[in-house]
C-alpha atoms as a PDB file:
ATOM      1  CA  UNK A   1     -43.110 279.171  -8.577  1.00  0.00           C
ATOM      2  CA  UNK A   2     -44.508 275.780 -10.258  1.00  0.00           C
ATOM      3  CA  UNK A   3     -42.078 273.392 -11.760  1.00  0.00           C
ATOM      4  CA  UNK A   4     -41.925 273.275 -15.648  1.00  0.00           C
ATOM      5  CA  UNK A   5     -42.896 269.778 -17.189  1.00  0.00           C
ATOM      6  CA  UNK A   6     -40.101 267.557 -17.139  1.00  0.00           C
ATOM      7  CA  UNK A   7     -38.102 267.133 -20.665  1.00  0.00           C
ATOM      8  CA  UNK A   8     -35.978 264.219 -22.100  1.00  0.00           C
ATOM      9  CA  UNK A   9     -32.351 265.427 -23.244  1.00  0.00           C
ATOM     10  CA  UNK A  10     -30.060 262.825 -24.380  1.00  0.00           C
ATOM     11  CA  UNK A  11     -32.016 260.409 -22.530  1.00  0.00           C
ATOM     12  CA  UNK A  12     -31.818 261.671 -19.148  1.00  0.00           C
ATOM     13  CA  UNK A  13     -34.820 262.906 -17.652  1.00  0.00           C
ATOM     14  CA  UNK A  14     -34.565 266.273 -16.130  1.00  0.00           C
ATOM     15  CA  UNK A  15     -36.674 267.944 -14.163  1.00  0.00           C
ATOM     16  CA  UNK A  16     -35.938 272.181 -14.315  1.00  0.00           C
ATOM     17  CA  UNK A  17     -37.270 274.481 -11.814  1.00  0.00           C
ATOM     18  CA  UNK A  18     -37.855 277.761 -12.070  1.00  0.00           C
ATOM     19  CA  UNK A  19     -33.933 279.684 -11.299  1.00  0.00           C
ATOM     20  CA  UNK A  20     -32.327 276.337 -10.725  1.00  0.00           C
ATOM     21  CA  UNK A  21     -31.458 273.644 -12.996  1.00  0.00           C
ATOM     22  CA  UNK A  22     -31.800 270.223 -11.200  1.00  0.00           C
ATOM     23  CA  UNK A  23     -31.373 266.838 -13.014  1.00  0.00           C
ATOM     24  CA  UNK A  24     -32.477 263.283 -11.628  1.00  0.00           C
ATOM     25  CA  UNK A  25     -28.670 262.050 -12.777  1.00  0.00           C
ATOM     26  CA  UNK A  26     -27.133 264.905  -9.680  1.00  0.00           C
ATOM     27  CA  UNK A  27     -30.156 263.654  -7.664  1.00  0.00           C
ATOM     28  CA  UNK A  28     -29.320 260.040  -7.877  1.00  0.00           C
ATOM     29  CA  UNK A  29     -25.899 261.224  -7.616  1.00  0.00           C
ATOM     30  CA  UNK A  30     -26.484 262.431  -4.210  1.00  0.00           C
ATOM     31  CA  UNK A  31     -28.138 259.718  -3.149  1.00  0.00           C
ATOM     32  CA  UNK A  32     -25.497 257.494  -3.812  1.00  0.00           C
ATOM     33  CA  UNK A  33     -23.363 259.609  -1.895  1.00  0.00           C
ATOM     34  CA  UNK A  34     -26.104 259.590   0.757  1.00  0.00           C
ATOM     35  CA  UNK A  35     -25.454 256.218   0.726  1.00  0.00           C
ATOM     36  CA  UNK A  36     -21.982 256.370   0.857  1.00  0.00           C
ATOM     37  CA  UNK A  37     -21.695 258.668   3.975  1.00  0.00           C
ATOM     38  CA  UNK A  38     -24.011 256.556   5.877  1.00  0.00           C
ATOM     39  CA  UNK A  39     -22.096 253.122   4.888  1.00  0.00           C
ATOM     40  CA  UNK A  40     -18.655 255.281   6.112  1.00  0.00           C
ATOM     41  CA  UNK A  41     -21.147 256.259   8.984  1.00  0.00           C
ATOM     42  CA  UNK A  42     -22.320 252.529   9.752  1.00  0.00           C
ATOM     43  CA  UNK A  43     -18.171 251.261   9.611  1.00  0.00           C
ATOM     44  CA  UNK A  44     -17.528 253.808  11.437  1.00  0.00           C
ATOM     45  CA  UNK A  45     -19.995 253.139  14.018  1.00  0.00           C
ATOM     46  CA  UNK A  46     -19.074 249.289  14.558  1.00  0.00           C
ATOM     47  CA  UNK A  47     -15.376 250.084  14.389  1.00  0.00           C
ATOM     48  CA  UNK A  48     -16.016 252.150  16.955  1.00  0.00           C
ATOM     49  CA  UNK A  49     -18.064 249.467  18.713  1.00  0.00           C
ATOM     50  CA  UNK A  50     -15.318 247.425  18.355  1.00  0.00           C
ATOM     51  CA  UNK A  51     -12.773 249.528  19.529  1.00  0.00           C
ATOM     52  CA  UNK A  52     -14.896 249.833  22.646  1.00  0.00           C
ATOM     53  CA  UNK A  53     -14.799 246.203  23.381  1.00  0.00           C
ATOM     54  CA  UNK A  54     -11.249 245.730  22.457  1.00  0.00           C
ATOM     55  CA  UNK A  55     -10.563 248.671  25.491  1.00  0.00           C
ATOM     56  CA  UNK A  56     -12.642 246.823  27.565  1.00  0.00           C
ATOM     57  CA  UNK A  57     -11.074 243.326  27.073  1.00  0.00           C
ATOM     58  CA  UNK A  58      -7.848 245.389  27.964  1.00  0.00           C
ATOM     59  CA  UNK A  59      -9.207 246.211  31.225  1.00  0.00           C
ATOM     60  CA  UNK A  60     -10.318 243.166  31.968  1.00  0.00           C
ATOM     61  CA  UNK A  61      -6.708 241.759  31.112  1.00  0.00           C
ATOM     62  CA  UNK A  62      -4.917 244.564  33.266  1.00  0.00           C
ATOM     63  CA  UNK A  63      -7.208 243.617  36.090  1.00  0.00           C
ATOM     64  CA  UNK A  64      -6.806 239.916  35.560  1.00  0.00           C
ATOM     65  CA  UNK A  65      -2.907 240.699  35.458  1.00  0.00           C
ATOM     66  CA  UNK A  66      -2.931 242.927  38.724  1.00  0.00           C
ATOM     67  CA  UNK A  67      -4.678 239.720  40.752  1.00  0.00           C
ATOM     68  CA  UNK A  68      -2.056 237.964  39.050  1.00  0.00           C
ATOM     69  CA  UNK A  69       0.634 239.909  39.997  1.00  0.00           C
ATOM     70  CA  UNK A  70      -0.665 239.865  44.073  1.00  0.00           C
ATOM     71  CA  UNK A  71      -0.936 236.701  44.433  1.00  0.00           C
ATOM     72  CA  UNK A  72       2.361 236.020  43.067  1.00  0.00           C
ATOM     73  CA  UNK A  73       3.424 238.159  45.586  1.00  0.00           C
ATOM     74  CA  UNK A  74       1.763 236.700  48.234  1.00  0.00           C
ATOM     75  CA  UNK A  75       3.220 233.567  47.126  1.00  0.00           C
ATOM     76  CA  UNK A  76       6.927 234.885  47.236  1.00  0.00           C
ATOM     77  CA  UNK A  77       6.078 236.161  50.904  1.00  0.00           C
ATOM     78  CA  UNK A  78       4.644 233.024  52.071  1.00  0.00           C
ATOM     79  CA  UNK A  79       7.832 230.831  50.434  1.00  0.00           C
ATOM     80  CA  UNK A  80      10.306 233.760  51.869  1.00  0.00           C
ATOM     81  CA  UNK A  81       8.637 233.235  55.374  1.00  0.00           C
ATOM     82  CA  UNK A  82       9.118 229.497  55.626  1.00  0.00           C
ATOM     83  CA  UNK A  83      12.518 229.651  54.378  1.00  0.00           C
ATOM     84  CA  UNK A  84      13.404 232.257  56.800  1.00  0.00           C
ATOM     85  CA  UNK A  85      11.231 230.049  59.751  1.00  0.00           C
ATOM     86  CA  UNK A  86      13.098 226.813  58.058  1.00  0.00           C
ATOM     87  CA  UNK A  87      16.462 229.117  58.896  1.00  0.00           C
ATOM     88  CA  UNK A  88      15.440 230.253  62.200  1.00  0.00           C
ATOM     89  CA  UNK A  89      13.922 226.145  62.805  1.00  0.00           C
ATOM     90  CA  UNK A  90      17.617 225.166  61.867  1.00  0.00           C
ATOM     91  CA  UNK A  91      19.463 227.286  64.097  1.00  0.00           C
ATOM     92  CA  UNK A  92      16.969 226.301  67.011  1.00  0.00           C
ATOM     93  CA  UNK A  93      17.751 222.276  65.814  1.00  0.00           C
ATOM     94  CA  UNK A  94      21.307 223.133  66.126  1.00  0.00           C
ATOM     95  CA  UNK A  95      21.298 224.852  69.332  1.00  0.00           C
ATOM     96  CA  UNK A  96      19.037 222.141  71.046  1.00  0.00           C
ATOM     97  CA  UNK A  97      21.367 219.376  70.116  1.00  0.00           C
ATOM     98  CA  UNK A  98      24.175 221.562  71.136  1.00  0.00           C
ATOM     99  CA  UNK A  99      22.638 221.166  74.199  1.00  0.00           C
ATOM    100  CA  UNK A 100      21.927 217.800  74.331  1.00  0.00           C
ATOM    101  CA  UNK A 101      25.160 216.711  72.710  1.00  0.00           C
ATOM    102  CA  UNK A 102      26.352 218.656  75.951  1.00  0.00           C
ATOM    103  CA  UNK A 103      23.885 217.394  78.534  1.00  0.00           C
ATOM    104  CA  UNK A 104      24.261 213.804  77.448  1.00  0.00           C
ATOM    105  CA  UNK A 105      27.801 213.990  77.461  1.00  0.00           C
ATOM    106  CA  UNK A 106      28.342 215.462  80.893  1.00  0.00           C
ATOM    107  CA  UNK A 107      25.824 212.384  82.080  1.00  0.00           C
ATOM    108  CA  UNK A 108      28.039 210.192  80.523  1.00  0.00           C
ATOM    109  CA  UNK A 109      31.319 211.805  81.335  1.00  0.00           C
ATOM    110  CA  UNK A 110      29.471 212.140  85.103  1.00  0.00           C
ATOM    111  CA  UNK A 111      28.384 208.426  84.536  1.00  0.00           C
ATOM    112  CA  UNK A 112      31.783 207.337  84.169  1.00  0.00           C
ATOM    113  CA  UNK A 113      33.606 209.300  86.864  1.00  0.00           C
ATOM    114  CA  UNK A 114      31.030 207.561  88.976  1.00  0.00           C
ATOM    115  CA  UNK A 115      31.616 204.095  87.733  1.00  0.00           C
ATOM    116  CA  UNK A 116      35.649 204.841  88.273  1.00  0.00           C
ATOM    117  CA  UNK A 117      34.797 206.175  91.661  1.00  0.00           C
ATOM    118  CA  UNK A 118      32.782 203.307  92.317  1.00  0.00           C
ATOM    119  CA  UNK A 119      35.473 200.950  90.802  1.00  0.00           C
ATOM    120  CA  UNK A 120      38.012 202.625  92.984  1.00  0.00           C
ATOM    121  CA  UNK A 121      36.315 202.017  96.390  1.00  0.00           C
END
């Protein structure tokens, strides 16, 4: 079935075939919302885009975070292990001059019975 002539009506230009009735104006029409769609399409396509990197720049602040978080930890371990070897130094210190406090005074409590004993004799 061969498409009549096109017509002017009202100054739009209108093309009729044969059973339908199809004008340039719903053609152009169409296209335009061709266009539309794929402009929604395209925003759609870099939002998602973004949205990709924005997941992304989350997972490389989690990870960042979780190295973060370790070495913090290993931080608090290392200060709670020299405080606790300060504690354990400190008890040692006071024991060892304990026993010199001790030692030195029996040599000079032993020092001066033997000066008196010497004295005496």
């Amino acid at each position: 079935m061969a498409p009549i002539a096109p017509y002017l009506d009202c100054g739009t230009k209108h093309t009729q075939l044969e059973g339908n009735n199809h004008s340039t104006g719903a053609f152009n029409s169409s296209l335009v919302n061709e266009e539309e769609v794929n402009n929604l399409r395209i925003e759609l396509q870099n939002l998602n885009a973004q949205h990709e990197c924005a997941i992304q720049q989350l997972q490389d602040c989690r990870t960042q975070l979780q190295a973060a978080i370790e070495q913090n930890e290993r931080y608090e371990s290392f200060i709670v292990n020299a405080f606790l070897r300060m504690d354990d130094m400190e008890a040692m210190i006071g024991s060892l001059r304990e026993g010199w406090f001790k030692a030195l005074g029996g040599c000079i409590e032993g020092h001066s019975i033997e000066e008196s004993q010497n004295q005496t004799v």
